[in-house]
Structures are given as C-alpha cells and as structure tokens.
PDB file of N, CA and C in Angstrom:
ATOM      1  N   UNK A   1    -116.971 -41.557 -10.071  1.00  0.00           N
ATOM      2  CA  UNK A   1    -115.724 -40.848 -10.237  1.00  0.00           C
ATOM      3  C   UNK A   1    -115.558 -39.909  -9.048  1.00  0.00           C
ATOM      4  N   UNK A   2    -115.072 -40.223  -8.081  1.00  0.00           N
ATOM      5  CA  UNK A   2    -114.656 -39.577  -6.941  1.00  0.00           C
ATOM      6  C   UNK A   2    -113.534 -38.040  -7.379  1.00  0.00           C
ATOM      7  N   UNK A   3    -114.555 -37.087  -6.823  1.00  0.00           N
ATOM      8  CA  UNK A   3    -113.699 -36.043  -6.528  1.00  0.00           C
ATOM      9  C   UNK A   3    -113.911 -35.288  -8.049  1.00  0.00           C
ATOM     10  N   UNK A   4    -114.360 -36.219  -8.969  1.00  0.00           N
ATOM     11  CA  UNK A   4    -114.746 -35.324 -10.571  1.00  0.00           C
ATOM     12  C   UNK A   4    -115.991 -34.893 -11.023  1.00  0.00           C
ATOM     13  N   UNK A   5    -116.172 -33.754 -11.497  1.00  0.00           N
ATOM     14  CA  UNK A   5    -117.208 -33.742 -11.964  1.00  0.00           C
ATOM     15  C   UNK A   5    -117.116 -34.584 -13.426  1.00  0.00           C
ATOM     16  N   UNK A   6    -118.732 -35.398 -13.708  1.00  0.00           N
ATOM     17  CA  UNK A   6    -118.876 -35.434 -14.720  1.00  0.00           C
ATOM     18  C   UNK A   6    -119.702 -35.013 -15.986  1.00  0.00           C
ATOM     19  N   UNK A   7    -119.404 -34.727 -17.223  1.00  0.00           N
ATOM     20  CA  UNK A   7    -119.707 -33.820 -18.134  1.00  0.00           C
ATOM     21  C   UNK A   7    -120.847 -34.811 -18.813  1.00  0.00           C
ATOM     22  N   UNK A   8    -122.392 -34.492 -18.551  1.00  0.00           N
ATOM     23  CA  UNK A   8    -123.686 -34.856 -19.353  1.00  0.00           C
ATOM     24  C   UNK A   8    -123.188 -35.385 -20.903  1.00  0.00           C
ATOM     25  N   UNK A   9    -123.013 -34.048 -21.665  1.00  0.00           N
ATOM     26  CA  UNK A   9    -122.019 -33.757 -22.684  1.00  0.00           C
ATOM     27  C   UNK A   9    -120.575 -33.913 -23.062  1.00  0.00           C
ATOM     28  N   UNK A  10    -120.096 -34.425 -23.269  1.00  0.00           N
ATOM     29  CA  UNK A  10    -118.392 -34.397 -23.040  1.00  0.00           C
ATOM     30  C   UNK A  10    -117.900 -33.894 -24.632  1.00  0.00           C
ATOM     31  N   UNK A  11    -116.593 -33.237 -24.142  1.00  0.00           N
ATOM     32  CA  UNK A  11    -116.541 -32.194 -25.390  1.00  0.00           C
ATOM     33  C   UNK A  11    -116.018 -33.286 -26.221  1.00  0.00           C
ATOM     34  N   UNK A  12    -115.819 -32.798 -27.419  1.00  0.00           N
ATOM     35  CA  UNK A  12    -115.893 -33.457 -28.887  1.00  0.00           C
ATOM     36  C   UNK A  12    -114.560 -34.017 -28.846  1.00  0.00           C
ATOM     37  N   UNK A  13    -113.635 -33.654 -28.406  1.00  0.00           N
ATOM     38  CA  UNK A  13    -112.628 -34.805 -28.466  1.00  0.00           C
ATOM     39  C   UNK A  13    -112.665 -35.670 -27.090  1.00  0.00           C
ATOM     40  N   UNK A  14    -112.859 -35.778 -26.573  1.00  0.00           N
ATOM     41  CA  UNK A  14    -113.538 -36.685 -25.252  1.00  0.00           C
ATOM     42  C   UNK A  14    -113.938 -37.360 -25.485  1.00  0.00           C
ATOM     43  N   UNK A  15    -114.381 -37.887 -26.346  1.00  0.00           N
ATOM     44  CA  UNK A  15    -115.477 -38.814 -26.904  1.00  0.00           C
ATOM     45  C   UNK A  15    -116.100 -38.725 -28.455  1.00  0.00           C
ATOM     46  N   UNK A  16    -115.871 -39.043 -29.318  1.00  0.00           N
ATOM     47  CA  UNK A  16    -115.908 -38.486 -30.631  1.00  0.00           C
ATOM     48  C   UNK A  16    -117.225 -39.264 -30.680  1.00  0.00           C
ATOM     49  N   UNK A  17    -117.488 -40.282 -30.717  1.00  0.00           N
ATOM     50  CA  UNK A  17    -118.785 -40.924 -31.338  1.00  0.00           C
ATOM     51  C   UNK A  17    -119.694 -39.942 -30.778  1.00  0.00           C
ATOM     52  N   UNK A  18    -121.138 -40.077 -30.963  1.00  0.00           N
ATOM     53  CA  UNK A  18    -122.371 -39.385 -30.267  1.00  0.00           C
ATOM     54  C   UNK A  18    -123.192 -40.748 -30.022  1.00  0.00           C
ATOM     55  N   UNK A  19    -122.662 -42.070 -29.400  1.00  0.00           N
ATOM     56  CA  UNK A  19    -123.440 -42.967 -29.306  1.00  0.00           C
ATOM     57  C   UNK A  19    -123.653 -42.533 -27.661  1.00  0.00           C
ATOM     58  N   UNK A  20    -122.209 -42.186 -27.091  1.00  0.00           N
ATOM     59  CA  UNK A  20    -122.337 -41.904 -25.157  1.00  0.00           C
ATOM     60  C   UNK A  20    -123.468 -40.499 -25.054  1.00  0.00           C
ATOM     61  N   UNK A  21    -123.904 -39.889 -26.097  1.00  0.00           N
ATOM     62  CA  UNK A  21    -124.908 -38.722 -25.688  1.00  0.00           C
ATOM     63  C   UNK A  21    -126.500 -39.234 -25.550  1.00  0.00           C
ATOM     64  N   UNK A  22    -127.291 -38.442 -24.536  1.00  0.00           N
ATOM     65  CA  UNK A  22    -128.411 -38.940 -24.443  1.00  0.00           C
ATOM     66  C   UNK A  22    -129.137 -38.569 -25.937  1.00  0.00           C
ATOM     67  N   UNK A  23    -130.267 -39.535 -26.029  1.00  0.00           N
ATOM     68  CA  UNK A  23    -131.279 -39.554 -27.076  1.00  0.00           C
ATOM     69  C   UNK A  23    -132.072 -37.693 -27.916  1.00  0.00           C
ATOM     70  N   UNK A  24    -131.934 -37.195 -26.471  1.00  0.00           N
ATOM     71  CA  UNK A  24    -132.599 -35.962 -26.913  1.00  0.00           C
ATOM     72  C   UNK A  24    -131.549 -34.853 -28.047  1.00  0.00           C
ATOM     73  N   UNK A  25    -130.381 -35.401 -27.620  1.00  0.00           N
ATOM     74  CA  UNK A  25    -129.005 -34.394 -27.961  1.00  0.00           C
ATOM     75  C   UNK A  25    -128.569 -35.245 -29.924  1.00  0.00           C
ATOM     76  N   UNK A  26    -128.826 -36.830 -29.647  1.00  0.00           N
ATOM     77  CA  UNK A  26    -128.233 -37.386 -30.298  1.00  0.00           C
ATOM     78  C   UNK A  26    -129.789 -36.477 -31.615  1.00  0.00           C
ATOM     79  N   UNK A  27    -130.650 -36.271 -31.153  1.00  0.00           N
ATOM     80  CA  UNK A  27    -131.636 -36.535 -31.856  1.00  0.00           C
ATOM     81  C   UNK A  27    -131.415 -34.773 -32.654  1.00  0.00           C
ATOM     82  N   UNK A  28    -131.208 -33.937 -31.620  1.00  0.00           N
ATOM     83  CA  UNK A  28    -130.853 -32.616 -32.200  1.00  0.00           C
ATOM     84  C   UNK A  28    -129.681 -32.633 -33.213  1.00  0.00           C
ATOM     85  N   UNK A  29    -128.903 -33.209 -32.952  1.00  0.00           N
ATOM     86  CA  UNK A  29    -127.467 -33.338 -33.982  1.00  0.00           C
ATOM     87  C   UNK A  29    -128.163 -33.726 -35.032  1.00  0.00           C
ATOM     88  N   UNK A  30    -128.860 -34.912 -35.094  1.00  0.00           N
ATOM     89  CA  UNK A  30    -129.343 -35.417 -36.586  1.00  0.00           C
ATOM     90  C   UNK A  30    -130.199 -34.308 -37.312  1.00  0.00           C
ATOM     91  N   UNK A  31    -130.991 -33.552 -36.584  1.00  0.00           N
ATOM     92  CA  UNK A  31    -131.657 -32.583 -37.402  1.00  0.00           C
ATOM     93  C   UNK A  31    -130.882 -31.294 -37.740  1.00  0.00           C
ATOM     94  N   UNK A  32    -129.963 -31.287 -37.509  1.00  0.00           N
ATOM     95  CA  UNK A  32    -128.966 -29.888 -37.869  1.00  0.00           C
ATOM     96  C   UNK A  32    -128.131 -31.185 -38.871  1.00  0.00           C
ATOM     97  N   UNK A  33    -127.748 -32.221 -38.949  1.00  0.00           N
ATOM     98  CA  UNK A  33    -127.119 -32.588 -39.811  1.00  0.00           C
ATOM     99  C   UNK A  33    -127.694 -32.576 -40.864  1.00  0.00           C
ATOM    100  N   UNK A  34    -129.129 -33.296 -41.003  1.00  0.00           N
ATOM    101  CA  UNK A  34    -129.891 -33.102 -42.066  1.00  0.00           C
ATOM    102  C   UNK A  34    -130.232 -31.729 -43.069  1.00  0.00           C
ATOM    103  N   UNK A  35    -130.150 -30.727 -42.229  1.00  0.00           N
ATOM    104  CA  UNK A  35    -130.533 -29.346 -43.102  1.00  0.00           C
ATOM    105  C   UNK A  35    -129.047 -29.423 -44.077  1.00  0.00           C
ATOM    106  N   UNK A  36    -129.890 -28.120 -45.044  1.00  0.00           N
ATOM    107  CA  UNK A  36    -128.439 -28.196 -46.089  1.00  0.00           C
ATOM    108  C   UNK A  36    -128.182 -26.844 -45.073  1.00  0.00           C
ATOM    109  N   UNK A  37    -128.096 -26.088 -44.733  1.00  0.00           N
ATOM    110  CA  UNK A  37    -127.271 -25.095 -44.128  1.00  0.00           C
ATOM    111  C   UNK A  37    -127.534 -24.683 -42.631  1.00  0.00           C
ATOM    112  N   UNK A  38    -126.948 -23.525 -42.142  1.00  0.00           N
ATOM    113  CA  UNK A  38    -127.234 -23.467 -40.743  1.00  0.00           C
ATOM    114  C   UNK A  38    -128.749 -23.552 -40.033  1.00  0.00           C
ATOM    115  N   UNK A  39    -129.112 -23.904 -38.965  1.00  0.00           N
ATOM    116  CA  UNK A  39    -130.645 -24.190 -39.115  1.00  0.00           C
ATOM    117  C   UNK A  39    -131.231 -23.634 -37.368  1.00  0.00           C
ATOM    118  N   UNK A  40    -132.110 -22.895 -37.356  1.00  0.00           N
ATOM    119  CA  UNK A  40    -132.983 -21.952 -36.748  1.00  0.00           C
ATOM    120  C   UNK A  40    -133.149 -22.832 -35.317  1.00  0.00           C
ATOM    121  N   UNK A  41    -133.307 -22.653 -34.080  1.00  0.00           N
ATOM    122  CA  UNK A  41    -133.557 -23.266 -32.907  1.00  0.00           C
ATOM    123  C   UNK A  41    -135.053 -23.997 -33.187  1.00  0.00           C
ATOM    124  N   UNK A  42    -136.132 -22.526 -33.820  1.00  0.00           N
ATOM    125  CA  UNK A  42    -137.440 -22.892 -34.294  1.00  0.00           C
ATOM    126  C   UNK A  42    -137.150 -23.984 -35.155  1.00  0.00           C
ATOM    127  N   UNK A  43    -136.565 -24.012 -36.033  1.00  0.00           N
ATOM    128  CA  UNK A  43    -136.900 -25.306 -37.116  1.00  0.00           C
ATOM    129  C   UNK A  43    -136.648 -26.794 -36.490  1.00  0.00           C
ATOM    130  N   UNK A  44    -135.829 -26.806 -35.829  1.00  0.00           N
ATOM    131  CA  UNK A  44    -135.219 -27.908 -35.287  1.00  0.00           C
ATOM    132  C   UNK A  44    -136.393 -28.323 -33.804  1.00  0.00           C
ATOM    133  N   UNK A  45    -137.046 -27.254 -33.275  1.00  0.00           N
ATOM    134  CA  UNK A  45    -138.330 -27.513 -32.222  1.00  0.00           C
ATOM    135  C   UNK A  45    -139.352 -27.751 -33.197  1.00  0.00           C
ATOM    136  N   UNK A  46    -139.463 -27.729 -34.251  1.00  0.00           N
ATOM    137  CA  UNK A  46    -140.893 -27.632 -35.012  1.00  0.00           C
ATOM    138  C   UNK A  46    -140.558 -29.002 -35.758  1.00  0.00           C
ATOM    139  N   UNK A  47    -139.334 -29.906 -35.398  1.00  0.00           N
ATOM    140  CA  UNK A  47    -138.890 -30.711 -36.189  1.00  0.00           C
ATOM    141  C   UNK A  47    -138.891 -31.918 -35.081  1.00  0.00           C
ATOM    142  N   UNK A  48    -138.850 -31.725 -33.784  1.00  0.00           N
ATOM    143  CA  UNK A  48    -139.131 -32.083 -32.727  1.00  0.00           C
ATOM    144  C   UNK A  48    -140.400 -32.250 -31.972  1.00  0.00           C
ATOM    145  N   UNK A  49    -140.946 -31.755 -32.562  1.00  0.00           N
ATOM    146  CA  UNK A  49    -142.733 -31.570 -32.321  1.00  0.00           C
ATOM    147  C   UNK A  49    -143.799 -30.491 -31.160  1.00  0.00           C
ATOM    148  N   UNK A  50    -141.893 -29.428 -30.971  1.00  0.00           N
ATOM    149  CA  UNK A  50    -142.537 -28.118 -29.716  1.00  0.00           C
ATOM    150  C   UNK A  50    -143.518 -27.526 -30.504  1.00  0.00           C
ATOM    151  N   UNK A  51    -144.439 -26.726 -30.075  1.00  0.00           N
ATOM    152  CA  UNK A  51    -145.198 -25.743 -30.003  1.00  0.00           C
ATOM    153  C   UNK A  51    -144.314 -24.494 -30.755  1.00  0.00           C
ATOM    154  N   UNK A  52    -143.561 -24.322 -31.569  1.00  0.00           N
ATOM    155  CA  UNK A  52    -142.435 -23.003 -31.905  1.00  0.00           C
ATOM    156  C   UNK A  52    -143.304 -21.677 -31.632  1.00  0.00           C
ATOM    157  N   UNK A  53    -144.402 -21.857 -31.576  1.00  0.00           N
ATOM    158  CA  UNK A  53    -144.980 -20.166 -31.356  1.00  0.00           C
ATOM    159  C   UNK A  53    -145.061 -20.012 -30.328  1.00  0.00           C
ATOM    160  N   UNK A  54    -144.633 -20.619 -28.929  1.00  0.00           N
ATOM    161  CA  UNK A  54    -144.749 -20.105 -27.377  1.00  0.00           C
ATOM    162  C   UNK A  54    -143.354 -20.088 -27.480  1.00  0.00           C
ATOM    163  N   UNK A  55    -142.232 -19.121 -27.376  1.00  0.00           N
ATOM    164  CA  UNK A  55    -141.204 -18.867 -27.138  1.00  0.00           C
ATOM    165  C   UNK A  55    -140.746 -19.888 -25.842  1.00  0.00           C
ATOM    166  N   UNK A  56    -141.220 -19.889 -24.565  1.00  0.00           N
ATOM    167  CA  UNK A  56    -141.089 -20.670 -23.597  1.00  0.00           C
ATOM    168  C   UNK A  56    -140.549 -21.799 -24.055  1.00  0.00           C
ATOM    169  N   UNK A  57    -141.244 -22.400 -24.678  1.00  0.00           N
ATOM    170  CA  UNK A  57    -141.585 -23.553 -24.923  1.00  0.00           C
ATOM    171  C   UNK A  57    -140.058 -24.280 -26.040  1.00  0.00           C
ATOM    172  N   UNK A  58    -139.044 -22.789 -26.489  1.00  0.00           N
ATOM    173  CA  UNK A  58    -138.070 -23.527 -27.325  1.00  0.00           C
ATOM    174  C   UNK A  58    -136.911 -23.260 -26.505  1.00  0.00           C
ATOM    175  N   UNK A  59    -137.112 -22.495 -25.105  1.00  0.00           N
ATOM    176  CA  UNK A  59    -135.627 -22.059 -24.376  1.00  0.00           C
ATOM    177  C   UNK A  59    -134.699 -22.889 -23.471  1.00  0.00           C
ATOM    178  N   UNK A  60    -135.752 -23.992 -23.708  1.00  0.00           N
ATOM    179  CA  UNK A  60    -135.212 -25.515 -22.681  1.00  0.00           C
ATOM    180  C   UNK A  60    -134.373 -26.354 -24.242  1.00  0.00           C
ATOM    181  N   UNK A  61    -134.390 -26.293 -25.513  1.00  0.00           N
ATOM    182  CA  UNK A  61    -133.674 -26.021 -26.563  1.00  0.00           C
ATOM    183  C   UNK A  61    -132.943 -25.516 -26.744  1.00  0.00           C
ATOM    184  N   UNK A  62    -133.085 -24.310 -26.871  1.00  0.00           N
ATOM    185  CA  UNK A  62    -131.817 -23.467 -27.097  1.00  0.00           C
ATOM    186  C   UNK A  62    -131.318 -23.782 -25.821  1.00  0.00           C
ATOM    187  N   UNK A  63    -131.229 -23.940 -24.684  1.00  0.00           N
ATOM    188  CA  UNK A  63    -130.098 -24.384 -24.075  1.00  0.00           C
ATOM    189  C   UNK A  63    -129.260 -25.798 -24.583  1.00  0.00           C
ATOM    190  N   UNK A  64    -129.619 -26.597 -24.457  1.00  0.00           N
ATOM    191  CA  UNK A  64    -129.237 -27.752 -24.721  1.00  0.00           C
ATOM    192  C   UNK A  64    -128.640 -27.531 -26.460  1.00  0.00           C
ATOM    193  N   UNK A  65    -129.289 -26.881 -27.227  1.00  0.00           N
ATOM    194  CA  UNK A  65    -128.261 -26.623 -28.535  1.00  0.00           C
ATOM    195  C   UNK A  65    -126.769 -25.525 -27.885  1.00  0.00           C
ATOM    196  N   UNK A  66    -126.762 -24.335 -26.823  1.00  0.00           N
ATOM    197  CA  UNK A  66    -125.480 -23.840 -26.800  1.00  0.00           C
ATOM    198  C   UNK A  66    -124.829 -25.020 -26.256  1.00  0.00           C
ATOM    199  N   UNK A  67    -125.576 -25.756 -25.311  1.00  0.00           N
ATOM    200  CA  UNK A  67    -124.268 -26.831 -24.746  1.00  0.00           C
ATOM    201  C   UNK A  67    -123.528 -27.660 -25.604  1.00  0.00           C
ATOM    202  N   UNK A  68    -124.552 -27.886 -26.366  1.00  0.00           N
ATOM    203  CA  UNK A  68    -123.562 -28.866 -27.552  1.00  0.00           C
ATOM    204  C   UNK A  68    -122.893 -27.766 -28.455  1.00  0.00           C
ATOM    205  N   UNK A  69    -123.064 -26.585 -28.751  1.00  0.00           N
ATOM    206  CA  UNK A  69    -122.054 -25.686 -29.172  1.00  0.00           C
ATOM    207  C   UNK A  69    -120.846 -25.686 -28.191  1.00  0.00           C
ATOM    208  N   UNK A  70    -121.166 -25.423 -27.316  1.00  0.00           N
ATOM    209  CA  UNK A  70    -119.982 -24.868 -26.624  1.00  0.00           C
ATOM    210  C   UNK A  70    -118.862 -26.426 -26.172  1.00  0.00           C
ATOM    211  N   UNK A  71    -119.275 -27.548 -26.533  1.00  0.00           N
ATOM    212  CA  UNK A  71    -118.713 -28.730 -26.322  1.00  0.00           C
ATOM    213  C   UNK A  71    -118.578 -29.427 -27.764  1.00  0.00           C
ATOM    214  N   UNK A  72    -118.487 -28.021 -28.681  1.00  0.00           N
ATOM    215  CA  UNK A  72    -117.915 -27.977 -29.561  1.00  0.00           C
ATOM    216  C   UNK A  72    -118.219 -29.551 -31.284  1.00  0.00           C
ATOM    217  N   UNK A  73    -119.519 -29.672 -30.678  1.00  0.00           N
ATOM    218  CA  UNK A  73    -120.360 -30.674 -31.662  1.00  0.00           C
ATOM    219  C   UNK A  73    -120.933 -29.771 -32.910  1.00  0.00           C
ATOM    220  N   UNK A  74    -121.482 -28.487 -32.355  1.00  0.00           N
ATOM    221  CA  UNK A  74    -122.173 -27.928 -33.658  1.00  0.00           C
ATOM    222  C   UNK A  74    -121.753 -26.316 -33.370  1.00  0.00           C
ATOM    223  N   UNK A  75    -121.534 -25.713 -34.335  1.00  0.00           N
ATOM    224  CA  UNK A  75    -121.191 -24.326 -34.582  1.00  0.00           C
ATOM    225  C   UNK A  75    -121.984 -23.293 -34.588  1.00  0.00           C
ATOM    226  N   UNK A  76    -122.027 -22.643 -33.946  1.00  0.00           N
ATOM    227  CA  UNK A  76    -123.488 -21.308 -33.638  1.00  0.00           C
ATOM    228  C   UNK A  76    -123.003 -19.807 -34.953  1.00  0.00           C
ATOM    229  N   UNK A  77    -123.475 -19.567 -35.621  1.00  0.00           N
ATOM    230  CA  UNK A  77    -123.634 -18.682 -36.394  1.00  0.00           C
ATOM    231  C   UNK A  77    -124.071 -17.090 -36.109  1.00  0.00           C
ATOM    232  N   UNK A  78    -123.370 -16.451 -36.310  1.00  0.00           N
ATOM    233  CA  UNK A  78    -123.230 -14.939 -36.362  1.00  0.00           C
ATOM    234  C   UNK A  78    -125.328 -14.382 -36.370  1.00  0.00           C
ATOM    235  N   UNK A  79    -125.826 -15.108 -37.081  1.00  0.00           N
ATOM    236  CA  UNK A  79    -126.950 -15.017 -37.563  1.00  0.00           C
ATOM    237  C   UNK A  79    -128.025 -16.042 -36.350  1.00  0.00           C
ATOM    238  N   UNK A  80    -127.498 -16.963 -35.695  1.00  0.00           N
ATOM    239  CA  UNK A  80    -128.329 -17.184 -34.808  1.00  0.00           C
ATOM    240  C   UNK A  80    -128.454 -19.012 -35.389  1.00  0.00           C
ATOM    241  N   UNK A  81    -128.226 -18.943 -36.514  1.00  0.00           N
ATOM    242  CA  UNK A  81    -128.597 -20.660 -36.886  1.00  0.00           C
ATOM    243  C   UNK A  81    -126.647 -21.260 -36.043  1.00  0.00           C
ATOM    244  N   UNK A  82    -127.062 -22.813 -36.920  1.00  0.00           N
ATOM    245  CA  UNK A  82    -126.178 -23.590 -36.149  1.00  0.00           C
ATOM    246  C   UNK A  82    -126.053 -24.847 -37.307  1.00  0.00           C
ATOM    247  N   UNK A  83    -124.652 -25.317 -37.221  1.00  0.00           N
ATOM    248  CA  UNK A  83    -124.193 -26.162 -38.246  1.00  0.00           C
ATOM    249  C   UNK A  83    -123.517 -27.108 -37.775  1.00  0.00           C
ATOM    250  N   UNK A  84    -123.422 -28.622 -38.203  1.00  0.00           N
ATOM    251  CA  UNK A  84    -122.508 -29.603 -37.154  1.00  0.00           C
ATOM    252  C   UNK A  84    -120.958 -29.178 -37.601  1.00  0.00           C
ATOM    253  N   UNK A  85    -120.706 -29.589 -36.908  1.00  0.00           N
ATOM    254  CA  UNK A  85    -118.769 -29.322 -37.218  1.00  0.00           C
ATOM    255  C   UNK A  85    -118.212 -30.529 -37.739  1.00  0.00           C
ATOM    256  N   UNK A  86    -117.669 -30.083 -38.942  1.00  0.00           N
ATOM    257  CA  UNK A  86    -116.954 -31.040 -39.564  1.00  0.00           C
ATOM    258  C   UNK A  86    -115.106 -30.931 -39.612  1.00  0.00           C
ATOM    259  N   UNK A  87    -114.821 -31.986 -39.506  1.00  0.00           N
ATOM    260  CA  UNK A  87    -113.444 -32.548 -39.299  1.00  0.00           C
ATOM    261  C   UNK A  87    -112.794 -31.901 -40.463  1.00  0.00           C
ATOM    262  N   UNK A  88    -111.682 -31.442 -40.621  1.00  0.00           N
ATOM    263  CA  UNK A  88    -110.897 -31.888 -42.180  1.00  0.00           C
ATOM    264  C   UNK A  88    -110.032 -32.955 -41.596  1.00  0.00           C
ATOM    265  N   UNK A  89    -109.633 -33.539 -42.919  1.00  0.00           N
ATOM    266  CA  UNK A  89    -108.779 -34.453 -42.984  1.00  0.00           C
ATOM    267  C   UNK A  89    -108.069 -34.157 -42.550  1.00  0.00           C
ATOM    268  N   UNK A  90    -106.607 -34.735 -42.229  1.00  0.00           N
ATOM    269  CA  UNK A  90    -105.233 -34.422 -42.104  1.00  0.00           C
ATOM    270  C   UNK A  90    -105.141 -33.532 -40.497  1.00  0.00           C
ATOM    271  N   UNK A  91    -106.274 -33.257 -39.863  1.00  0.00           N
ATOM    272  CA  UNK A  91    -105.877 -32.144 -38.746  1.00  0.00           C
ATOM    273  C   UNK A  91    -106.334 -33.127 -37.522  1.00  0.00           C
ATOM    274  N   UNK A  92    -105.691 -33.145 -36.733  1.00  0.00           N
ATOM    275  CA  UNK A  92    -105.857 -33.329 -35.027  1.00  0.00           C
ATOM    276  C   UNK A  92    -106.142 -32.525 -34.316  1.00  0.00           C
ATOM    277  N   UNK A  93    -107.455 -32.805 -33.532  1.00  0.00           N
ATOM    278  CA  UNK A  93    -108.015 -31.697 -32.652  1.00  0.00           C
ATOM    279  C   UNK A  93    -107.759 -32.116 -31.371  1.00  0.00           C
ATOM    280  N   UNK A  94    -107.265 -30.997 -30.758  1.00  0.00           N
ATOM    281  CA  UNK A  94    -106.652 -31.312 -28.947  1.00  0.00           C
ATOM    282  C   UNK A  94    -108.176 -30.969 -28.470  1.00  0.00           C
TER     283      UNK A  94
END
C-alpha cells in the first residue's frame, strides 16, 4: 500500500471478524471473552502462561491489550480490568 500506513490491528469497524488479527491478539480476545466479567492483565498472562509475578514480564501485554482497546475490540475499565465489546442490535457503528 503505497504512501499508507498499515494498521497491525485495524479498528473494529475495519474489519469486524478477528480472523485478519495475529494469533497472539486473537488468543487475548478469547480469554477476556471467556471470563464472566472484566478481567485483570495478570489473569489473562497467567492464562497465557507469563510468569505474573515479574511485572516486566506482563507490560509487553498490557500493551498489546490497550491496542486492542483503543481499536476499540475490548473496553478498559475504570478499575483497570477489560471486557470485549459487544454490539447491540439495531445500531451501526461508523
């Protein structure tokens, strides 16, 4: 794509499936889908098989979870957890 950048991530209406996301991202979505409520960076590295007690070791995570927040796949919480985003019916998202 000459002259564009292109987005690793592409935001949520760009691409609605999560089949075009790499394995590591597709794999984080499934474990925040699975929890019943918002769910901890730690739980989701300890669910992944990091080390959660070397802080280091979950901040290459928590990045890659704000990106998919901020490209609007999963919702970041006041409290620090994170939830996938769900559609309602009837609404169109630009």
């Amino acid at each position: 794509m000459a002259g564009r950048a292109v987005l690793l991530i592409p935001h949520r209406g760009d691409a609605a499936d999560e089949g075009g996301l790499p394995g590591d991202y597709r794999k984080i979505l499934a474990i925040v889908r699975e929890a019943d409520g918002p769910v901890q960076v730690r739980a989701v590295g300890e669910r992944l098989g990091l080390d959660a007690s070397v802080h280091g070791k979950l901040e290459p995570l928590l990045a890659k979870m704000t990106k998919v927040a901020a490209r609007g796949r999963l919702h970041s919480g006041a409290t620090g957890g994170s939830r996938p985003v769900r559609r309602r019916a009837g609404r169109a998202r630009n």
